[in-house]
C-alpha atoms as a PDB file:
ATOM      1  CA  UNK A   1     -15.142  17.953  10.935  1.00  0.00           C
ATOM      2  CA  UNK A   2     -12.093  17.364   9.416  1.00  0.00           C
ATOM      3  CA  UNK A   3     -11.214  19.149   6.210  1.00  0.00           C
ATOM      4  CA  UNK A   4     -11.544  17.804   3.118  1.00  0.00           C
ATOM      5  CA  UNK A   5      -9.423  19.184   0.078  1.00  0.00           C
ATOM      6  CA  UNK A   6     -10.058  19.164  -3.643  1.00  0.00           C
ATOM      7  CA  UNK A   7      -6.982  18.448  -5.032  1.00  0.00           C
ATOM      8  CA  UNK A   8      -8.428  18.666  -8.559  1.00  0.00           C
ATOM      9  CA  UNK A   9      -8.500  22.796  -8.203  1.00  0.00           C
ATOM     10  CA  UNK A  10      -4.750  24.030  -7.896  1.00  0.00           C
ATOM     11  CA  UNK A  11      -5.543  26.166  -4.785  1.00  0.00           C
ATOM     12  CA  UNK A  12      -7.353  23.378  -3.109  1.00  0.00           C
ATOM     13  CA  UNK A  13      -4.519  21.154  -3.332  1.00  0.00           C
ATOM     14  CA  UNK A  14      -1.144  23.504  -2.216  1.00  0.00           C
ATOM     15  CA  UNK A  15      -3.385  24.049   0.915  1.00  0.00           C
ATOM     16  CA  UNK A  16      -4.214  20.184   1.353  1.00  0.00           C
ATOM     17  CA  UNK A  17      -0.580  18.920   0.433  1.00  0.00           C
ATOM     18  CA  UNK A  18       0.722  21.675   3.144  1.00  0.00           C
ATOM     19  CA  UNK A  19      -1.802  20.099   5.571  1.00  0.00           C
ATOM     20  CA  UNK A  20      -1.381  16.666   4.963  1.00  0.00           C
ATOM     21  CA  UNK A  21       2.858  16.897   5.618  1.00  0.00           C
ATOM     22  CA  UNK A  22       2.003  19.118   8.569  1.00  0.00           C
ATOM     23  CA  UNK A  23      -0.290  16.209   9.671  1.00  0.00           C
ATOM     24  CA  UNK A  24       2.233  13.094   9.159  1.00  0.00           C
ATOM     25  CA  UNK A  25       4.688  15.240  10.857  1.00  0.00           C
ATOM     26  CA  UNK A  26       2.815  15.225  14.065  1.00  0.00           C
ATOM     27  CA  UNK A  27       1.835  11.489  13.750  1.00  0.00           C
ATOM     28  CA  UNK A  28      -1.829  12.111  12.650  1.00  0.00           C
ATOM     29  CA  UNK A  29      -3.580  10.059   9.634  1.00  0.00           C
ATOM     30  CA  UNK A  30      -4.268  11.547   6.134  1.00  0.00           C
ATOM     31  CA  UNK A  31      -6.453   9.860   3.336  1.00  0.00           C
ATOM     32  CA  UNK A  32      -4.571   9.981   0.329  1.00  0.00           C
ATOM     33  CA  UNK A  33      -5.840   8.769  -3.615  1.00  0.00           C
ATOM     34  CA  UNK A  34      -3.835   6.256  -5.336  1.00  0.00           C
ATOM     35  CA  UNK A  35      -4.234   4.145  -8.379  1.00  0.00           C
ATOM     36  CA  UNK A  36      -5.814   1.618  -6.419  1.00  0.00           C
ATOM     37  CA  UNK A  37      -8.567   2.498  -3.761  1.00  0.00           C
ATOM     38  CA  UNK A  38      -8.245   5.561  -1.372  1.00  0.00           C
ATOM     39  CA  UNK A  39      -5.652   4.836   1.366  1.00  0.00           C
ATOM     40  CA  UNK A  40      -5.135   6.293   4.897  1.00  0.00           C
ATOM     41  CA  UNK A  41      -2.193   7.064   5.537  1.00  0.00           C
ATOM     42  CA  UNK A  42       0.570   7.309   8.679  1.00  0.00           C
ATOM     43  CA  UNK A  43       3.802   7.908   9.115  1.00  0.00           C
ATOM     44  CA  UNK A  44       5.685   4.177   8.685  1.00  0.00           C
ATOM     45  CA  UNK A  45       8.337   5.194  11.589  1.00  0.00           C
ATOM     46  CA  UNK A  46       6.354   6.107  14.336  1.00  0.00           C
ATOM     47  CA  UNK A  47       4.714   3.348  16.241  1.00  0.00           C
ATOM     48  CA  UNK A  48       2.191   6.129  17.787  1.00  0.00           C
ATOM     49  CA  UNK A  49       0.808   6.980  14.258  1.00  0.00           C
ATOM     50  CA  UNK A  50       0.712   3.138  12.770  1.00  0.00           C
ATOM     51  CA  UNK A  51      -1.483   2.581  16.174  1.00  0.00           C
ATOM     52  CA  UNK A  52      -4.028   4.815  15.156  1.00  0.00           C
ATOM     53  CA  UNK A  53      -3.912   3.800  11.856  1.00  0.00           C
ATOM     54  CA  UNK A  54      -5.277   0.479  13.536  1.00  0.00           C
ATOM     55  CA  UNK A  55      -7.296   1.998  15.637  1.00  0.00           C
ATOM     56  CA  UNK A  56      -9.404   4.254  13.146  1.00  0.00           C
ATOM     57  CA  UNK A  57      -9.751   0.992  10.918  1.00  0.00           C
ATOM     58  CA  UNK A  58     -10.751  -1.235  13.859  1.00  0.00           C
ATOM     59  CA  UNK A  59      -7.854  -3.770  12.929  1.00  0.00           C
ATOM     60  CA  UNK A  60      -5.277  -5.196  15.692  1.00  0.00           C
ATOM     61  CA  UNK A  61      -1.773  -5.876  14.984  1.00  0.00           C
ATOM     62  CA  UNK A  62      -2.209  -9.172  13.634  1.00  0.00           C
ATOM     63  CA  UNK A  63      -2.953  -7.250  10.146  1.00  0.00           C
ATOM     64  CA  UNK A  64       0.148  -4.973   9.803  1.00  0.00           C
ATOM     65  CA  UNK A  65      -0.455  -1.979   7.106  1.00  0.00           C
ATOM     66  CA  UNK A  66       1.159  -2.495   3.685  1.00  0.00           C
ATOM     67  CA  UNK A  67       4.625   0.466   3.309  1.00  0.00           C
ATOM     68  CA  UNK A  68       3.779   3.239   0.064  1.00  0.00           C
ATOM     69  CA  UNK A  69       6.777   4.464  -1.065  1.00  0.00           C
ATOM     70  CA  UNK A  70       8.062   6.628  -3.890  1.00  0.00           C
ATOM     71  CA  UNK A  71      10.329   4.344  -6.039  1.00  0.00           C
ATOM     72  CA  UNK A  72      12.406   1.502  -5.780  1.00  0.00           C
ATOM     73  CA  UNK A  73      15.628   2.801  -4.050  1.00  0.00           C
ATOM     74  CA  UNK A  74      13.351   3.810  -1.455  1.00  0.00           C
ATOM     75  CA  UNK A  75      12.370  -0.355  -0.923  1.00  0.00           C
ATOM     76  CA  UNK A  76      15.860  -0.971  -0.866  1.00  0.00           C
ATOM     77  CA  UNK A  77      16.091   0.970   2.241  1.00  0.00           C
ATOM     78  CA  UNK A  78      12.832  -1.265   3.662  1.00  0.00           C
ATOM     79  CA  UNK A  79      13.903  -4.200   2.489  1.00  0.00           C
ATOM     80  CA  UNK A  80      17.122  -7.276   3.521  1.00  0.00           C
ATOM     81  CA  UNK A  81      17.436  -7.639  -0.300  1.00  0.00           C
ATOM     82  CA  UNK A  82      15.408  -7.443  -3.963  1.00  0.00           C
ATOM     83  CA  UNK A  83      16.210 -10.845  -5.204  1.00  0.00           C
ATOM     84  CA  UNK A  84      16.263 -10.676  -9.133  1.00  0.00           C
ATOM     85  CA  UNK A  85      12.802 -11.754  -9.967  1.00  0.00           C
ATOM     86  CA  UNK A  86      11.405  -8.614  -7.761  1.00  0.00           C
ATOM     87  CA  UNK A  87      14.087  -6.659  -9.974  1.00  0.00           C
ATOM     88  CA  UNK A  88      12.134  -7.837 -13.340  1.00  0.00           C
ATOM     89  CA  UNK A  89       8.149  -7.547 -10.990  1.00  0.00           C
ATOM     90  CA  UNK A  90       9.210  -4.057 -10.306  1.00  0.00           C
ATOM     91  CA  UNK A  91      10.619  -3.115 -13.013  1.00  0.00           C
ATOM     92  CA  UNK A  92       7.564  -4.432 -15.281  1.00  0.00           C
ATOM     93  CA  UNK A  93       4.652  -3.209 -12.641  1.00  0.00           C
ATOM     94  CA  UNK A  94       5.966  -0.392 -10.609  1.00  0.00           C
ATOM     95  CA  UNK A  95       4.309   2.403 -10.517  1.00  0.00           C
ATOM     96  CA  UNK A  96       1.417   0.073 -10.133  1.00  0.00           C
ATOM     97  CA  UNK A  97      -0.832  -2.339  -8.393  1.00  0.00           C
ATOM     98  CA  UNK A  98       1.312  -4.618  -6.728  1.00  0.00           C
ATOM     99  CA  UNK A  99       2.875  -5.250  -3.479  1.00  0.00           C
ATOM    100  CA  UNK A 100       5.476  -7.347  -2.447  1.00  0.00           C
ATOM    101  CA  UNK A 101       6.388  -8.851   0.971  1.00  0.00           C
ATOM    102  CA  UNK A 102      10.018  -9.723   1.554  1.00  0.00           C
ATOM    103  CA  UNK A 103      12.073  -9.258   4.463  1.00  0.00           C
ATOM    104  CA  UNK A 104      12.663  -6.249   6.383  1.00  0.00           C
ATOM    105  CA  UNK A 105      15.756  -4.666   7.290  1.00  0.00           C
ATOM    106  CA  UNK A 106      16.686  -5.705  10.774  1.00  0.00           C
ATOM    107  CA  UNK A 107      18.015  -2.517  11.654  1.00  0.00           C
ATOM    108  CA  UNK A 108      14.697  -0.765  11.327  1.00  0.00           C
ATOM    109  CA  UNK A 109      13.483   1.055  14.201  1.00  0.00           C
ATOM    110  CA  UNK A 110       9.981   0.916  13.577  1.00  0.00           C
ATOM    111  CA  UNK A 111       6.457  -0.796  14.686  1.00  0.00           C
ATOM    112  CA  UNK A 112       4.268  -1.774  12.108  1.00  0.00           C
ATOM    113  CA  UNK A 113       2.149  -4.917  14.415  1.00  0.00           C
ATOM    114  CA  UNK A 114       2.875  -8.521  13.950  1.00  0.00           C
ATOM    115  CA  UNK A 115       4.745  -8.509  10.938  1.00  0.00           C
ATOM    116  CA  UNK A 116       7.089 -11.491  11.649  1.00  0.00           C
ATOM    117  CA  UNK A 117      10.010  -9.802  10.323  1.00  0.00           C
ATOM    118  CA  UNK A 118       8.666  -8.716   6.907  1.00  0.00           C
ATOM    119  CA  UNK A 119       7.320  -5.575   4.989  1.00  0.00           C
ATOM    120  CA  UNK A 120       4.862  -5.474   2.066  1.00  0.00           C
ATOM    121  CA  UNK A 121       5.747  -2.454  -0.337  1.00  0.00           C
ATOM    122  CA  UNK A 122       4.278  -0.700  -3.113  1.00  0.00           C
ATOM    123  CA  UNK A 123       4.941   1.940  -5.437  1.00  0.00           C
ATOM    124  CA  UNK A 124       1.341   3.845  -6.457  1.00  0.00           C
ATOM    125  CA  UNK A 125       1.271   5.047  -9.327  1.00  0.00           C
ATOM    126  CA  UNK A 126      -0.809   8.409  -8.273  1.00  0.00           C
ATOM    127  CA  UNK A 127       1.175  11.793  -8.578  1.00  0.00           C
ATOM    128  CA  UNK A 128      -0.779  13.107  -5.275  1.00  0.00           C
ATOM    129  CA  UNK A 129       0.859  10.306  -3.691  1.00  0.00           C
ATOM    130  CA  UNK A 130       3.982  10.494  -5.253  1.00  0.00           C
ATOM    131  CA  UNK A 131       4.242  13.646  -4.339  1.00  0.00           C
ATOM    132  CA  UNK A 132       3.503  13.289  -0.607  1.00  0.00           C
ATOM    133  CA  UNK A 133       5.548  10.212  -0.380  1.00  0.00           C
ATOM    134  CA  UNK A 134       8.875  11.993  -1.701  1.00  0.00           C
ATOM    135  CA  UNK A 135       8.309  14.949   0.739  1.00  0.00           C
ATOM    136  CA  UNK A 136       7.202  12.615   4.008  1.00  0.00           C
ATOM    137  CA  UNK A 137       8.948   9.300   3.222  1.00  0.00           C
ATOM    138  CA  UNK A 138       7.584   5.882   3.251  1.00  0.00           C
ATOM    139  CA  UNK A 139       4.231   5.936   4.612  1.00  0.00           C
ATOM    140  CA  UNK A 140       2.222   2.936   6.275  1.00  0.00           C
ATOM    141  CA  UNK A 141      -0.779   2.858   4.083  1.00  0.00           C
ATOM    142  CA  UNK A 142      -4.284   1.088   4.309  1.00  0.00           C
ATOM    143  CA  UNK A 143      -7.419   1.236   2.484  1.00  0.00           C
ATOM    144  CA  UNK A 144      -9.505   3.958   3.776  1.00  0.00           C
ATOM    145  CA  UNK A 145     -12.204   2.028   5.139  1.00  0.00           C
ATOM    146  CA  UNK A 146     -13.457   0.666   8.552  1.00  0.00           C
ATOM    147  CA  UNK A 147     -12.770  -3.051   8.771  1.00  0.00           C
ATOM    148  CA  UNK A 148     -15.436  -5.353   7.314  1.00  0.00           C
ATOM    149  CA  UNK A 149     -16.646  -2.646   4.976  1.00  0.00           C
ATOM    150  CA  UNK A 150     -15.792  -1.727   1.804  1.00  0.00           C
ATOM    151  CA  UNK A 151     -12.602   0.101   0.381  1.00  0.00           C
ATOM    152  CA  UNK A 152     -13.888   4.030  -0.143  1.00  0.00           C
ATOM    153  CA  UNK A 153     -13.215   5.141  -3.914  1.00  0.00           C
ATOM    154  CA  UNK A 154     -13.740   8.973  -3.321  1.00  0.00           C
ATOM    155  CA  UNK A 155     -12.364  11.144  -0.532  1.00  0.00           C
ATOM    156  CA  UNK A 156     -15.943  11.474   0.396  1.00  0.00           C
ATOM    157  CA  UNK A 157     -16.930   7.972   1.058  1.00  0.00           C
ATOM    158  CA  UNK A 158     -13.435   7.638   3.387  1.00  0.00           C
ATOM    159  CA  UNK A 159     -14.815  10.768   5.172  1.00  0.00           C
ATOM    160  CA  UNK A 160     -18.287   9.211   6.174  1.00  0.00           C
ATOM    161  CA  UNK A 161     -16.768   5.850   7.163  1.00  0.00           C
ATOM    162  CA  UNK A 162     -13.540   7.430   9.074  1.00  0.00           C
ATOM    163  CA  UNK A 163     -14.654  10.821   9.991  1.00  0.00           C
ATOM    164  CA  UNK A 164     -12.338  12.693  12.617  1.00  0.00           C
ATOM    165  CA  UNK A 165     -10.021  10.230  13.389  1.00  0.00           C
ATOM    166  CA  UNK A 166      -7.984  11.331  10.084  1.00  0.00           C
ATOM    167  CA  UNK A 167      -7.026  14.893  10.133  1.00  0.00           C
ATOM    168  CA  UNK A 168      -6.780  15.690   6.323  1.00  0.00           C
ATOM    169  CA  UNK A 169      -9.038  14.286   3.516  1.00  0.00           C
ATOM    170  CA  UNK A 170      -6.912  14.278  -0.105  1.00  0.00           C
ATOM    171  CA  UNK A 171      -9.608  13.864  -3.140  1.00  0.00           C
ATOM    172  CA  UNK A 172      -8.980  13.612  -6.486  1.00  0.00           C
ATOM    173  CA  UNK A 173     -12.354  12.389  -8.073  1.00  0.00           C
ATOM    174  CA  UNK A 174     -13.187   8.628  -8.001  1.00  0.00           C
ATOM    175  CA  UNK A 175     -10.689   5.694  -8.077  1.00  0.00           C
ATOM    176  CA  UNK A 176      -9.119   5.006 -11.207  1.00  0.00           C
ATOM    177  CA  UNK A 177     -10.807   1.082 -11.360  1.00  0.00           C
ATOM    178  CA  UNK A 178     -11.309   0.727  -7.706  1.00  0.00           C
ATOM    179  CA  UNK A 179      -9.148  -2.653  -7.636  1.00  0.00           C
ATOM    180  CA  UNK A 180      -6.865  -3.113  -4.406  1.00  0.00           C
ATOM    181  CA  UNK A 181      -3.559  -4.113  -5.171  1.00  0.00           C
ATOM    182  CA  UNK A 182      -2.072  -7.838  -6.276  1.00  0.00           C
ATOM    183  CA  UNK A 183       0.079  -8.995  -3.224  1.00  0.00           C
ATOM    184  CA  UNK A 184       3.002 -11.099  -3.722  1.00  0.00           C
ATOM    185  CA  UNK A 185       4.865 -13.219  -0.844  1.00  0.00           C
ATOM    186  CA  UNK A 186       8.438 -13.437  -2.417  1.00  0.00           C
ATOM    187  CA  UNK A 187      10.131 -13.819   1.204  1.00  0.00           C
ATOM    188  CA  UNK A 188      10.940 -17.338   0.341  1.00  0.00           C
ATOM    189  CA  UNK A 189      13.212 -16.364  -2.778  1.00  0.00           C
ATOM    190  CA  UNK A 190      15.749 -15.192  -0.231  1.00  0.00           C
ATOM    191  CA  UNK A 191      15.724 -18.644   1.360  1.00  0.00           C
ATOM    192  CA  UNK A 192      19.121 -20.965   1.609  1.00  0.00           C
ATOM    193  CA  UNK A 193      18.853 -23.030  -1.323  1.00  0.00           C
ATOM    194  CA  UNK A 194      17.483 -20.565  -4.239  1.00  0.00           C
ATOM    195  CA  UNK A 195      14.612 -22.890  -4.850  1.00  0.00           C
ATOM    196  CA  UNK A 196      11.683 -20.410  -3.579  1.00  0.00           C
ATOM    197  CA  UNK A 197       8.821 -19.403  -4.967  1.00  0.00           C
ATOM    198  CA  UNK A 198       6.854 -16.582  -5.087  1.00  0.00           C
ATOM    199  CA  UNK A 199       2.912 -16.943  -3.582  1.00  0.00           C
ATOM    200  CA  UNK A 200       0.013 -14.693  -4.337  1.00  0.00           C
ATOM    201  CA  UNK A 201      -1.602 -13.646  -1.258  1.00  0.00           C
ATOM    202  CA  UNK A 202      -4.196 -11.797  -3.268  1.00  0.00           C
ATOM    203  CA  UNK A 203      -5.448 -11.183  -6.574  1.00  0.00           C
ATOM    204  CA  UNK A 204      -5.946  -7.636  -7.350  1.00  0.00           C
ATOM    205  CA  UNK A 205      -5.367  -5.347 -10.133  1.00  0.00           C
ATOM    206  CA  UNK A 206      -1.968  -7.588 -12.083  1.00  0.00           C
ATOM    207  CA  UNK A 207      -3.438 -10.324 -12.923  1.00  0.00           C
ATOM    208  CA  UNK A 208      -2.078 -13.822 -12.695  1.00  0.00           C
ATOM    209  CA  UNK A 209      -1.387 -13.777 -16.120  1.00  0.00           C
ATOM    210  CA  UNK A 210       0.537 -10.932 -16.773  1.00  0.00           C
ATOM    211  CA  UNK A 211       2.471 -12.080 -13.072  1.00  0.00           C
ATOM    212  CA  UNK A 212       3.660 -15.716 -15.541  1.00  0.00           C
ATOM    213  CA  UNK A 213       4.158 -13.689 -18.550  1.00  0.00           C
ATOM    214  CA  UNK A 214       7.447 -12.103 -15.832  1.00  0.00           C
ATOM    215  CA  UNK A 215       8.064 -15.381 -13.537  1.00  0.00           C
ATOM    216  CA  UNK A 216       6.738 -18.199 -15.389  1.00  0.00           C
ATOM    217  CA  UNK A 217       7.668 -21.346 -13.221  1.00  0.00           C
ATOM    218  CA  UNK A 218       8.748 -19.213  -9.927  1.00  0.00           C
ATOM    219  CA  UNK A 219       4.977 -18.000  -9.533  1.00  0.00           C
ATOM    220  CA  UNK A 220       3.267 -21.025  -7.380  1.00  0.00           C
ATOM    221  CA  UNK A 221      -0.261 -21.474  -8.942  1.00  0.00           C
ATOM    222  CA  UNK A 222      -2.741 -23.788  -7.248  1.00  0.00           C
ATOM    223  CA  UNK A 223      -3.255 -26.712  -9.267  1.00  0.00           C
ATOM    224  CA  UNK A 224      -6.742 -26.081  -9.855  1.00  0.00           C
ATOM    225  CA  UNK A 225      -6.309 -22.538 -11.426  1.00  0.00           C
ATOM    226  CA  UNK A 226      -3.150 -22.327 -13.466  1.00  0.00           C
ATOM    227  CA  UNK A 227      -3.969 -19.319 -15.303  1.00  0.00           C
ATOM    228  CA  UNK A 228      -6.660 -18.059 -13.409  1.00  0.00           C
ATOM    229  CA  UNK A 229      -6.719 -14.156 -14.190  1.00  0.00           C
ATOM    230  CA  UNK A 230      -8.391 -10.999 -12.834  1.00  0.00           C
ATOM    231  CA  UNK A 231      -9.336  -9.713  -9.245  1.00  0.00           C
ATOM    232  CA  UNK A 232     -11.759 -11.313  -6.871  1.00  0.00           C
ATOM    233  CA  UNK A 233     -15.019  -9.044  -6.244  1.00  0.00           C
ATOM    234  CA  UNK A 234     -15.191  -6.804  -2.583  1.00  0.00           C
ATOM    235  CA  UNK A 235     -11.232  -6.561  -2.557  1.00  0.00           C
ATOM    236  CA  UNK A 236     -10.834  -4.574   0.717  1.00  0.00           C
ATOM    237  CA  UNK A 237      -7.440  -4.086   1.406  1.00  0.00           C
ATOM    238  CA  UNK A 238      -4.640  -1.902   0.256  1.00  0.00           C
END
């Protein structure tokens, strides 16, 4: 069975962390904490390792993995541009619970399924992520779960539902709240025109509140809901 490391003894974790870069570096999965729900984890620039991430979830390509990285010069890299309101949602949220989907760079030699030219980034705020992100690089990330079920809040519960298809287990206790993260569409700010607006895709852990207290009119809120706040229930997704 694949090992599972308990990053809350010092020991534990040097030998995990060690494990887990050795394991990105040859393309495997690891399951990694973050302030969200457990994620699994493979490396964002090989195609090989982004399949299995698939693969061990039982997802196809039509639901690309979400990109963790480890601060916001490291989206630049992912990204065509950070239009000004992403400035202030990053700036306000990052390290945090919210991804945002904007355009990738077309230069990007990489395979993340069908993503129709964009990336969806986050910033966790987790140090055990933080700390394996600045050492591997951006990392395609899901929630550590098999499709259909829900997202595993302990190292423990991602073991049992993903077994041997990830080579290293990271724990670090139970989830923080257990809340996936808010997702953002902000592609369309970047559109000819400057009149886009930025969609929710999914309510998670930044509510739609605290998203108008930073864009006011350039979040689109359905008419029904203006100020609808707080995450759905069974949020499965990283």
């Amino acid at each position: 069975m694949s090992p599972l490391f308990d990053c809350r003894d010092e020991a534990q974790l040097l030998t995990g962390m060690r494990q887990a870069r050795q394991a990105i570096a040859r393309g495997h999965l690891v399951v990694l904490p973050t302030d969200t729900v457990y994620g699994v984890a493979a490396d964002a620039f090989s195609p090989a390792a982004v399949q299995r991430l698939l693969d061990a979830k039982g997802r196809g390509r039509q639901s690309p993995p979400p990109v963790l990285v480890s601060g916001v010069q490291a989206m630049r890299a992912l990204v065509e541009r950070v239009p000004e309101p992403v400035e202030r949602l990053v700036e306000r949220f990052w390290p945090g619970g919210l991804t945002v989907v904007l355009p990738a760079q077309p230069s990007l030699a990489w395979d993340l399924g069908e993503t129709r030219g964009t990336v969806a980034v986050r910033m966790p705020d987790h140090r055990i992520a933080l700390e394996l992100l600045s050492e591997t690089g951006p990392l395609a990330v899901s929630s550590a779960n098999l499709t259909g079920h829900p997202a595993a809040v302990s190292g423990d519960g991602a073991r049992a539902m993903l077994g041997d298809s990830v080579a290293v287990y990271l724990d670090d206790g139970p989830s923080r709240t257990g809340v996936a993260s808010t997702i953002l569409d902000a592609t369309s700010l970047l559109d000819a025109g400057g009149e886009g607006r930025v969609r929710i895709l999914r309510d998670g852990a930044v509510t739609r509140d605290e998203l108008v207290e930073v864009l006011g009119e350039l979040l689109e809120l359905p008419a029904h809901e203006p100020h609808a706040a707080g995450p759905p229930p069974g949020d499965r997704a990283e």
